[in-house]
Every structure is written in C-alpha cells, then in structure tokens.
C-alpha atoms as a PDB file:
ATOM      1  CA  UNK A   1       3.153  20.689 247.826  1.00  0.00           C
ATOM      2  CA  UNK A   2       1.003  23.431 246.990  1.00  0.00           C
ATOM      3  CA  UNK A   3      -0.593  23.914 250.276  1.00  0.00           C
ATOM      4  CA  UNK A   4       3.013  23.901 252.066  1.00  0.00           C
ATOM      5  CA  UNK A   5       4.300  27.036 249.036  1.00  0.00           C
ATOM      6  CA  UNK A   6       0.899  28.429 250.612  1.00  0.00           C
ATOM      7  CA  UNK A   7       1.211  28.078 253.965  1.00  0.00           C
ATOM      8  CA  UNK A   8       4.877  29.212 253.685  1.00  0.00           C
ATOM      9  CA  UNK A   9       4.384  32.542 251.961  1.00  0.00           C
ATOM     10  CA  UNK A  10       1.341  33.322 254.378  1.00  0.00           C
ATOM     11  CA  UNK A  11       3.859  32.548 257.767  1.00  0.00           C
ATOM     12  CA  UNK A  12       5.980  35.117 256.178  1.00  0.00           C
ATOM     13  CA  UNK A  13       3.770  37.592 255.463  1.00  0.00           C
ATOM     14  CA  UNK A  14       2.759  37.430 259.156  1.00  0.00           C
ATOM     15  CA  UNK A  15       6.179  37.340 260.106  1.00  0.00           C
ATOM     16  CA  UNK A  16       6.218  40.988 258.267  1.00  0.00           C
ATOM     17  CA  UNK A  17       3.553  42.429 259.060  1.00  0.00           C
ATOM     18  CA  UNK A  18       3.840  41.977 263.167  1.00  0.00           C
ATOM     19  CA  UNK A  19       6.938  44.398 262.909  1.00  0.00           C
ATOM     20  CA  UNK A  20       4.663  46.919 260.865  1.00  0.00           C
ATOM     21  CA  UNK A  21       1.766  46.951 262.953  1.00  0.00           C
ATOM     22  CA  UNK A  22       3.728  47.342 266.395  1.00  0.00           C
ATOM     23  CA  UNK A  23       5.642  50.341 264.931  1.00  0.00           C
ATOM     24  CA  UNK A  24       2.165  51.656 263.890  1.00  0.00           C
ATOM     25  CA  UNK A  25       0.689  51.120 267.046  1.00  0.00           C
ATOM     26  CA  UNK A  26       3.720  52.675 268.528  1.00  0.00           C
ATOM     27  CA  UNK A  27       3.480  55.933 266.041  1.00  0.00           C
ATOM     28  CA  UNK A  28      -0.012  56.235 266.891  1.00  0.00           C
ATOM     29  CA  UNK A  29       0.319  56.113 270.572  1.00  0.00           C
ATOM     30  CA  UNK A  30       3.225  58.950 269.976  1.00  0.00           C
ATOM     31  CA  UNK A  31       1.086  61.078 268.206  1.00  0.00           C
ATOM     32  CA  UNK A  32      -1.990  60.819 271.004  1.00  0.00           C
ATOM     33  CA  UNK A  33       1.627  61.164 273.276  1.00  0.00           C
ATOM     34  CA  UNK A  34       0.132  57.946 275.227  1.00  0.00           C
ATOM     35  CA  UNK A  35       1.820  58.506 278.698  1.00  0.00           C
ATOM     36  CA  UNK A  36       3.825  54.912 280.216  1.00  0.00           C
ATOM     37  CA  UNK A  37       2.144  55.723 283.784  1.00  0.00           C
ATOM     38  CA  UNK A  38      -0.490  57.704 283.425  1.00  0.00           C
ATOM     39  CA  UNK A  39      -0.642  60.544 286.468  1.00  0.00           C
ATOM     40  CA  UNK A  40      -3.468  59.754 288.562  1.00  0.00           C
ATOM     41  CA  UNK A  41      -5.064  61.296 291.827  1.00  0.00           C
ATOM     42  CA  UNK A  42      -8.045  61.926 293.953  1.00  0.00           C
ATOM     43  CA  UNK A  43      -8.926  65.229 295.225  1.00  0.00           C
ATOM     44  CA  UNK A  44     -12.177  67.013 297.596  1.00  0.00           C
ATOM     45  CA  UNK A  45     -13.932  69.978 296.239  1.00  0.00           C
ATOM     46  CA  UNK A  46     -15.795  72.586 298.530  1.00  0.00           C
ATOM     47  CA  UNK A  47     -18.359  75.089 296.230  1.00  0.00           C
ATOM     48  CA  UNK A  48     -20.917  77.166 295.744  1.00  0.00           C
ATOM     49  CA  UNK A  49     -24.298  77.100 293.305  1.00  0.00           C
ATOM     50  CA  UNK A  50     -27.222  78.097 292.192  1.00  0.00           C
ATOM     51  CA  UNK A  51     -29.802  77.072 289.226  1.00  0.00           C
ATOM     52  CA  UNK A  52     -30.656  79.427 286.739  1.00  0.00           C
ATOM     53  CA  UNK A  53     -33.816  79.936 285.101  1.00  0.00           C
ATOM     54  CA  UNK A  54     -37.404  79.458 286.990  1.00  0.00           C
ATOM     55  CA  UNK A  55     -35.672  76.879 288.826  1.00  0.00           C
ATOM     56  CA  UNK A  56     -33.235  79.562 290.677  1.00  0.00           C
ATOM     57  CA  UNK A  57     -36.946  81.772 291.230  1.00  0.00           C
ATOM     58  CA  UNK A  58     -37.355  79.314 293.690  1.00  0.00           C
ATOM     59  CA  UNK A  59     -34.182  78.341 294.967  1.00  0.00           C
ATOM     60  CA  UNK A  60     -30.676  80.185 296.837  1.00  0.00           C
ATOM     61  CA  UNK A  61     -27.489  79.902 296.496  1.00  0.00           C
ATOM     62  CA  UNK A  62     -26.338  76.436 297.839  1.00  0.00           C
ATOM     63  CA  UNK A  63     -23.002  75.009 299.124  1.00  0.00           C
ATOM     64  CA  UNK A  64     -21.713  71.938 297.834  1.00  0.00           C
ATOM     65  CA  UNK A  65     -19.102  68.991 298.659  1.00  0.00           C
ATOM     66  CA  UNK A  66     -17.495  66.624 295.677  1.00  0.00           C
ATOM     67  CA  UNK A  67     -15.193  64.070 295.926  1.00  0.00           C
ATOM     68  CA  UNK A  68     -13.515  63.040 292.117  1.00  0.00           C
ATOM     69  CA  UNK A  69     -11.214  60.475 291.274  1.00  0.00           C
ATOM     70  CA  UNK A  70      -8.969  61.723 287.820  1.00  0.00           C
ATOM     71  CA  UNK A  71      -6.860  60.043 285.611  1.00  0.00           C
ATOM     72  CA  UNK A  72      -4.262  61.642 282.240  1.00  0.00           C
ATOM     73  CA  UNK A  73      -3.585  59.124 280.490  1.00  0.00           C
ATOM     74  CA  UNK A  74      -2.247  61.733 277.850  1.00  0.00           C
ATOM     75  CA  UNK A  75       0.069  64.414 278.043  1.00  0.00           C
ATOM     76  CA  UNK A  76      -2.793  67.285 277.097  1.00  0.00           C
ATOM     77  CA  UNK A  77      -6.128  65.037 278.046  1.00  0.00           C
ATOM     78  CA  UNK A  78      -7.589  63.126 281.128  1.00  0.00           C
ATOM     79  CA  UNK A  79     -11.328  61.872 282.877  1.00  0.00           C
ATOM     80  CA  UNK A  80     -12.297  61.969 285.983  1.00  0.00           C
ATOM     81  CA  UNK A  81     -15.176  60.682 287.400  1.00  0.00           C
ATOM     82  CA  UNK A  82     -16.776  61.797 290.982  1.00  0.00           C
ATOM     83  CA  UNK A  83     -20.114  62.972 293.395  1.00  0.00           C
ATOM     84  CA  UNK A  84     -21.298  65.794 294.301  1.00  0.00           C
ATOM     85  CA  UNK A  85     -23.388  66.515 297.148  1.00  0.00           C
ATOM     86  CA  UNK A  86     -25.558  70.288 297.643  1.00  0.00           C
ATOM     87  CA  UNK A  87     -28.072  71.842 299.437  1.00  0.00           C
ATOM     88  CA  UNK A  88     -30.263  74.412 297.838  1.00  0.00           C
ATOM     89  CA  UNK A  89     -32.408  76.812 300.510  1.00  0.00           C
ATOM     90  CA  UNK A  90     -35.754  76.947 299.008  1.00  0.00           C
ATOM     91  CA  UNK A  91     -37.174  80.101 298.548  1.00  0.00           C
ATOM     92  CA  UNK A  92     -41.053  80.309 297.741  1.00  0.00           C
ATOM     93  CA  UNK A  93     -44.016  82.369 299.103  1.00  0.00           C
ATOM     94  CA  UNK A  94     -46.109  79.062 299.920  1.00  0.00           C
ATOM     95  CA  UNK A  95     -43.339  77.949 302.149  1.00  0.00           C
ATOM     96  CA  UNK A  96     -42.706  81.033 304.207  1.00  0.00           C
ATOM     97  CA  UNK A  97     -44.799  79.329 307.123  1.00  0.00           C
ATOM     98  CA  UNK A  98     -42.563  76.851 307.340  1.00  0.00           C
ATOM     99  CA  UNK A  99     -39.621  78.936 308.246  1.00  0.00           C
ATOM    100  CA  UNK A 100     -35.797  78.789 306.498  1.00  0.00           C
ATOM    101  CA  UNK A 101     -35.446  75.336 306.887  1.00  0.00           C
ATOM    102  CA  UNK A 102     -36.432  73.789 303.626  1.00  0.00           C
ATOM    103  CA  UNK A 103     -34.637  73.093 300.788  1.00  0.00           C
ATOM    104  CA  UNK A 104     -33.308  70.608 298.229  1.00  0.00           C
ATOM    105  CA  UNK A 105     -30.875  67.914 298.101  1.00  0.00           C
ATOM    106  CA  UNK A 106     -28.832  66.990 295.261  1.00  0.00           C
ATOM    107  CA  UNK A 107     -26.584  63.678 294.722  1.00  0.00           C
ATOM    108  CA  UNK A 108     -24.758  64.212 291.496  1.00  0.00           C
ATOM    109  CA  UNK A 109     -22.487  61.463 289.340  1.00  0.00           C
ATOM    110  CA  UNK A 110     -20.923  62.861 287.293  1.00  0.00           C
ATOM    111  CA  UNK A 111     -17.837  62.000 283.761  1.00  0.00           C
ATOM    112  CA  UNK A 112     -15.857  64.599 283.015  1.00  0.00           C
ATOM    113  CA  UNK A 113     -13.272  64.418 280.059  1.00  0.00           C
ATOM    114  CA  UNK A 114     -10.506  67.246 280.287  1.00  0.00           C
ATOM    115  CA  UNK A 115      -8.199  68.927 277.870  1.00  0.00           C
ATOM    116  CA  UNK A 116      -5.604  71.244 278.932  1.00  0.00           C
ATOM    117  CA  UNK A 117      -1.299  71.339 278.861  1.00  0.00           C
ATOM    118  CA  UNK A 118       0.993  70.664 281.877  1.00  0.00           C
ATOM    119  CA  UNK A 119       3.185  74.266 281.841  1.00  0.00           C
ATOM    120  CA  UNK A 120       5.753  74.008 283.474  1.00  0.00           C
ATOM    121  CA  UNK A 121       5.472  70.313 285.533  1.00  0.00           C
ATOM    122  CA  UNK A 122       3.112  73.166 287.570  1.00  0.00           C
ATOM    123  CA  UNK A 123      -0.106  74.498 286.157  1.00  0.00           C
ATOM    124  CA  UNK A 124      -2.493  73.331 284.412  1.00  0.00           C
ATOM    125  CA  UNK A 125      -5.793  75.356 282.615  1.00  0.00           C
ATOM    126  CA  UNK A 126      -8.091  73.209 281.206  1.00  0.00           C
ATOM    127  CA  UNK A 127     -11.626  73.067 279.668  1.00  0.00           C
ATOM    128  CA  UNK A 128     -13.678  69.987 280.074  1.00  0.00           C
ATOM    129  CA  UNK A 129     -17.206  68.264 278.776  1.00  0.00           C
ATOM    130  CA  UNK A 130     -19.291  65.362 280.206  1.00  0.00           C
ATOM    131  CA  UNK A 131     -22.664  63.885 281.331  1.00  0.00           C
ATOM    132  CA  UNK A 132     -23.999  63.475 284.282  1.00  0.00           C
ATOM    133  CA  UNK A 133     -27.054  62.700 286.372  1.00  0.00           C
ATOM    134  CA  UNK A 134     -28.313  63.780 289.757  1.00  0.00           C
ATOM    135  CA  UNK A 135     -31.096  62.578 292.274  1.00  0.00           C
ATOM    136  CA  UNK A 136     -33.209  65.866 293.367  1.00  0.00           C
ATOM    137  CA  UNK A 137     -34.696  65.338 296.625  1.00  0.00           C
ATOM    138  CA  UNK A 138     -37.148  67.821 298.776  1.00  0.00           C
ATOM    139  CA  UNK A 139     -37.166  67.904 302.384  1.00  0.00           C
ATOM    140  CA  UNK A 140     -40.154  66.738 304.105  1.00  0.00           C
ATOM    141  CA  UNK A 141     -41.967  70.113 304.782  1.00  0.00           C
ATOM    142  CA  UNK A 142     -41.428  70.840 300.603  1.00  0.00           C
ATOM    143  CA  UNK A 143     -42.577  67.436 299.287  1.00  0.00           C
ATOM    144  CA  UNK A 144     -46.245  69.433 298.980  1.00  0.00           C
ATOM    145  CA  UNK A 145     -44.520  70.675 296.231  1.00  0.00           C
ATOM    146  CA  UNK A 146     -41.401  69.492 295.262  1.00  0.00           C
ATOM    147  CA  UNK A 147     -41.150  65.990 293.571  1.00  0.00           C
ATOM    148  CA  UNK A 148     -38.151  63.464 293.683  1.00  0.00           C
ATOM    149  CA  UNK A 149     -36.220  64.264 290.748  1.00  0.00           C
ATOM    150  CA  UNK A 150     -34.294  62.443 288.175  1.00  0.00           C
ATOM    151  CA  UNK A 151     -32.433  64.734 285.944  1.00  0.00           C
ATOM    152  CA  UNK A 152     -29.547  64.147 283.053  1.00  0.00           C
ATOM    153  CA  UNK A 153     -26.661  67.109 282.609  1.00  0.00           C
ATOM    154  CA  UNK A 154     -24.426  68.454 280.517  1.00  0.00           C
ATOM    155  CA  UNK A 155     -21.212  69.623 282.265  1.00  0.00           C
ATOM    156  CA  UNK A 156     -19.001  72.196 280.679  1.00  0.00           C
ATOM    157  CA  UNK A 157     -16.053  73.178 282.534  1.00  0.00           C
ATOM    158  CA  UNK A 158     -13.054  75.531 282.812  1.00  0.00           C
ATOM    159  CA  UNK A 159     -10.551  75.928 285.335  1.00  0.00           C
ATOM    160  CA  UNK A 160      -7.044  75.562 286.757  1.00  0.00           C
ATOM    161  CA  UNK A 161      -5.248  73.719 288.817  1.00  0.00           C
ATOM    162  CA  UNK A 162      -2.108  74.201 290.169  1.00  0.00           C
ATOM    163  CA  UNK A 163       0.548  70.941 291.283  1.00  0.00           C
ATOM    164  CA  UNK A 164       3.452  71.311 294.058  1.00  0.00           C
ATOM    165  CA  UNK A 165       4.730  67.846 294.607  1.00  0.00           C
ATOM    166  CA  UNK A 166       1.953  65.460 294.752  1.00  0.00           C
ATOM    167  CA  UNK A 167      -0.380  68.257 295.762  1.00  0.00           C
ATOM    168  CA  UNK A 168      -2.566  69.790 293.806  1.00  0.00           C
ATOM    169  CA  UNK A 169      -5.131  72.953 294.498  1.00  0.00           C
ATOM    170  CA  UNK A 170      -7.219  74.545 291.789  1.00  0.00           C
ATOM    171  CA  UNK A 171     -10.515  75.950 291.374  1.00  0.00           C
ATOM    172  CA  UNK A 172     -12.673  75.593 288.412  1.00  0.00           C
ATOM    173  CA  UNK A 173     -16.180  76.898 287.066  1.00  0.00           C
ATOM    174  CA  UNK A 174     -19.221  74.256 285.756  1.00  0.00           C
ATOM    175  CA  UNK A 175     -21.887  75.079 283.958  1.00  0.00           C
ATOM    176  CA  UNK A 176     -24.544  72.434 283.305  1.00  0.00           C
ATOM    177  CA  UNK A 177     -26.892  72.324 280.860  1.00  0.00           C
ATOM    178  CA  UNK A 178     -30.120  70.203 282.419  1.00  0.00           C
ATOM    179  CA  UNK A 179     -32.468  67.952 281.306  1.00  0.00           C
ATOM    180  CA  UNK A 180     -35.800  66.018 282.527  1.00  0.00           C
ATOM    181  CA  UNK A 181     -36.879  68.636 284.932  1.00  0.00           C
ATOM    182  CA  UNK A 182     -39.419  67.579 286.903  1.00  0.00           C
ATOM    183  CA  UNK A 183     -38.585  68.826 290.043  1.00  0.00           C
ATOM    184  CA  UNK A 184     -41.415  71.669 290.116  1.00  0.00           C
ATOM    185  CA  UNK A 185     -44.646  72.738 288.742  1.00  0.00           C
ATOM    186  CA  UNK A 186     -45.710  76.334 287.857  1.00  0.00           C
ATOM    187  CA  UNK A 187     -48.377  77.306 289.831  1.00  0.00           C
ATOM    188  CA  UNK A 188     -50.247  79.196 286.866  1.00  0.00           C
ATOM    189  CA  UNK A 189     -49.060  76.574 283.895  1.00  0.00           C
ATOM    190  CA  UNK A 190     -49.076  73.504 285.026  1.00  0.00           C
ATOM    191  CA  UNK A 191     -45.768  72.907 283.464  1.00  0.00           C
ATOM    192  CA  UNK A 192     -42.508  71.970 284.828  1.00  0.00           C
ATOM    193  CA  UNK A 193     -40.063  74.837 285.707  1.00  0.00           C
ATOM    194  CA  UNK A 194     -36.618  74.931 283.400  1.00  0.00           C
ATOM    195  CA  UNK A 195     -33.564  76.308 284.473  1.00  0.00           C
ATOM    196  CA  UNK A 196     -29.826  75.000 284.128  1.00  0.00           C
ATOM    197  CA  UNK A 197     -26.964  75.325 287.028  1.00  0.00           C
ATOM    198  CA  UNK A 198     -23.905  76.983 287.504  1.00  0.00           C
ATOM    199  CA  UNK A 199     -21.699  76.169 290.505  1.00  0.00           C
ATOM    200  CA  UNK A 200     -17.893  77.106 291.346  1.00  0.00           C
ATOM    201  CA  UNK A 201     -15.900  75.380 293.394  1.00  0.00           C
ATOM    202  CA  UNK A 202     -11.898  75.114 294.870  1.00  0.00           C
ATOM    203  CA  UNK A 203     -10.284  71.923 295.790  1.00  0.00           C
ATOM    204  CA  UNK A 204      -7.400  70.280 296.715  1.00  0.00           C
ATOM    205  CA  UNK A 205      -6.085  66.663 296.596  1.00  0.00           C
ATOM    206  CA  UNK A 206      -3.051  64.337 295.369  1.00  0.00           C
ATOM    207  CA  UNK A 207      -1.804  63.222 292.328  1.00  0.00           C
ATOM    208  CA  UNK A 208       0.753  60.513 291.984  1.00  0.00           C
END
C-alpha cells in the first residue's frame, strides 16, 4: 500500500513538472530569441591579402577565393563554416633567379561564429570570432626554402552584408591571429619567421 501512495505522488509530481520544464525551455529559447527556421545560405567570396610581420618581408599581396556555408539560428547570432583558397607571390632576394613565378599556396578551413542585428529585414553589420587552420604549401622552385606548413588561426572579423530577396552581397575585413609557423627560416637566426594575416574580401550568395 505504501509503495502504490509512493508511486502515486511521484506520477504526479512528474505530471507537474513536464508543464514547468517545457514553459522553461520555451522562456529560455525566447530569451536566446531561438528562430523556428533558422535563415540559412551559401555564398562565394573574392579577396585580397597579405601576412604581416617577417612573414609579409617575404611575401605580396595575394588574391583569394572562399566558398562558406552560414547558418542564424538566432535573431542577433549565426556560424558559418567555409575554405579559402590564396596565392601569395613570393618575394625574396634568393629567388630573384627564378623569375615572378613563385609563391605560396594556402587551403584554409575555417568556423566562424557571428553576432550582429537584422535592420531593417536588409542589413546586417556584424563582428565575428573563430578558429581555423590552413595547409601552407610552396611551389616547386621555393621548396629550397619554404616548408609545407601546418598552421592554427584566430579569425576576428567585421563586416556587412547587405540582403535583397534571397540575395545577399557584403564585404567584410579578417584579421587572423597565427600560430605554428613554420613556414620559413631566418636566414641569420635560424628561427622561424612570425607574422599574422589580414585579408578583405566582397561576396555574394543566397540565403533562404
């Protein structure tokens, strides 16, 4: 009899509580403003970059080509994820012989998480924050040189974008803080050259 007064009371204190946690899930998900279908698109991106640092001693302005897949699942806040291809002219004494063919390749992944409002149903600034990681690879008359590269970055982002329809065009600026550099040696040190990179890009794309 006991175990039935028991089991009773705890089927109605589930019976309670389902009530109070689907109107808290449902006050939390108003306060993130959780949207029902979440706007999502893919876009191409067309740019220009450099690094910075000792790395940029060595290296010119280089074009670039992304392709990024995005998601807002909230009304001020989305991710996108994408590649990014560029082409850095190498510029260094040691390599003059070998004309202005030479450079470096870069194959970039990169997560990007965005924050920004929709004004309106139109524009949209935003600043955004990620990681990333990109192959670095010399062409064959640098490779005396230059190494194959892994290195880890940072993204941080700014931009704007700007939606008619299911179009969208915007341009944005990256800077990316680098890590594992190992793509060069100092001549005179020994030691690996540092540097960051900064590109800028425009794009356009749809969003549905």
């Amino acid at each position: 009899m006991r175990r039935s007064i028991v089991g009773g009371v705890a089927a109605a204190a589930l019976g309670m509580a389902g009530p109070a946690f689907a109107i808290e899930a449902q006050q939390v998900g108003e306060r993130l403003r959780v949207e029902e279908r979440p706007l999502v698109g893919i876009d191409v991106r067309l740019g220009l970059g450099d690094f910075t640092g000792d790395l940029g001693s060595n290296t010119k302005v280089g074009p670039l080509l992304g392709i990024n897949a995005s998601a807002y699942p909230w009304q001020y806040g989305g991710v996108e994820v994408g590649y990014e291809g560029q082409r850095f002219p190498i510029d260094d004494s040691r390599l003059r012989d070998n004309g202005d063919g030479e450079g470096v390749w870069r194959h970039n992944a990169t997560l990007l998480a965005k924050a920004g409002p929709l004004i309106d149903e139109k524009w949209r600034p935003f600043v955004g924050a990620g990681v990333g990681l990109s192959y670095l690879n010399p062409s064959d008359g640098a490779d005396r040189f230059y190494n194959n590269d892994w290195q880890t970055e940072l993204p941080l982002a700014a931009g704007l974008d700007y939606r008619f329809g299911n179009l969208v065009a915007g341009a944005r600026a990256t800077y990316r803080f680098v890590g594992g550099e190992g793509l060069l040696r100092n001549p005179v040190t020994n030691a690996d050259e540092k540097g960051s990179l900064f590109n800028g890009n425009v794009m356009i794309g749809g969003q549905f």
